[in-house]
Protein backbone atom coordinates (compact mmCIF):
# COMPACT_ATOMS: atom_id res chain seq x y z
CA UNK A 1 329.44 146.45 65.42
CA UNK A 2 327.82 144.23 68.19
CA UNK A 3 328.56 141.01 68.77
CA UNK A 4 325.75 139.47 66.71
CA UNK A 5 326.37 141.15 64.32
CA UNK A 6 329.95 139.62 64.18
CA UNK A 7 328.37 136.30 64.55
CA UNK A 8 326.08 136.33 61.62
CA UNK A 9 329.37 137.35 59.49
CA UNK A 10 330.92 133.83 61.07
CA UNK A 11 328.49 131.90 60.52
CA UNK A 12 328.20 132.94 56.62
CA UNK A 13 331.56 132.70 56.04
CA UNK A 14 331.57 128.95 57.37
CA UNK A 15 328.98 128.48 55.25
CA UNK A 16 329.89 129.57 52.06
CA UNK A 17 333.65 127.32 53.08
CA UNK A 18 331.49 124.59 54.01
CA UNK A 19 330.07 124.92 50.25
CA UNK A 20 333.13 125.64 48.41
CA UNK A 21 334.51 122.48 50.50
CA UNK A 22 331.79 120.39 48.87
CA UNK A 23 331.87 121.65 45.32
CA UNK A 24 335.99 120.63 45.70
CA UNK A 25 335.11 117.27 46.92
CA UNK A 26 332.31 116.81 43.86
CA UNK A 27 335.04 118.08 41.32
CA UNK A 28 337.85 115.77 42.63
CA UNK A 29 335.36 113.06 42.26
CA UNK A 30 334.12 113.78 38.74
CA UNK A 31 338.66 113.53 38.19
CA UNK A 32 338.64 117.19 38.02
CA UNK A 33 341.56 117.55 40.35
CA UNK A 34 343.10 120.86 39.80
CA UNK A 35 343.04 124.19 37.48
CA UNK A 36 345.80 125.22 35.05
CA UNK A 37 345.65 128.82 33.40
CA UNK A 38 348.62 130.02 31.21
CA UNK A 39 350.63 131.79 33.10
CA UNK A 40 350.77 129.68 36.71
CA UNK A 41 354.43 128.38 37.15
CA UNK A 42 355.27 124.92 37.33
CA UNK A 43 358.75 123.35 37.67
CA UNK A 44 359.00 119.52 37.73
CA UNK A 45 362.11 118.02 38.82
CA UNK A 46 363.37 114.75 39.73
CA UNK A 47 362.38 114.47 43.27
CA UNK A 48 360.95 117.97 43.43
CA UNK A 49 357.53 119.97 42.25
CA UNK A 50 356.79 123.30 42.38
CA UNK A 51 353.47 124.77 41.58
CA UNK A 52 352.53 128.49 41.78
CA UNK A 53 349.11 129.46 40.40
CA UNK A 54 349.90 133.06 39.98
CA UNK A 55 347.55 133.51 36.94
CA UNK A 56 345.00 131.61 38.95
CA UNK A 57 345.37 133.87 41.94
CA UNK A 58 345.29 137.10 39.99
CA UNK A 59 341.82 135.40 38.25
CA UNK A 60 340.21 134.67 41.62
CA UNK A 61 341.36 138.07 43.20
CA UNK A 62 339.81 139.65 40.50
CA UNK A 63 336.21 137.82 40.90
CA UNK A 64 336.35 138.60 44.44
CA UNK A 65 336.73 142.17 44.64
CA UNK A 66 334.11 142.47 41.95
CA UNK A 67 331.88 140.59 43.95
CA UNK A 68 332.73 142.44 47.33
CA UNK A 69 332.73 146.10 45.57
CA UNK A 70 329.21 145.45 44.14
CA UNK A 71 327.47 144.04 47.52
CA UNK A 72 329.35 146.98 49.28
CA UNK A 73 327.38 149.62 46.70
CA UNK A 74 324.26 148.91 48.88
């Protein structure tokens, strides 16, 4: 791979964080400030919170290798 080639990978990957940065921003404005599926852990204690999307991980994993396996069929 040349080096240009690298760079245009960069830049689209700052881009599509620079968009996912904004669409965060927009939902935490609208009050929308986080995402709870069944299954993500969360232990509240008295000075103390713990918060592990697992269900939310698996969800997102799965989008993203769907998307990556279909643009990689080309």
């Amino acid at each position: 791979m040349q080096i240009e080639g690298l760079a245009r990978i960069l830049i689209t990957f700052g881009i599509i964080l620079l968009l996912a940065g904004f669409v965060v921003l927009a939902l935490s404005r609208l009050g929308i400030t986080g995402f709870r599926l069944p299954g993500d852990i969360l232990i509240c204690r008295e000075n103390f919170t713990f918060f592990f999307p697992i269900t939310t991980m698996l969800l997102i994993s799965l989008v993203l290798t769907l998307i990556f396996n279909l643009l990689g069929r080309r």
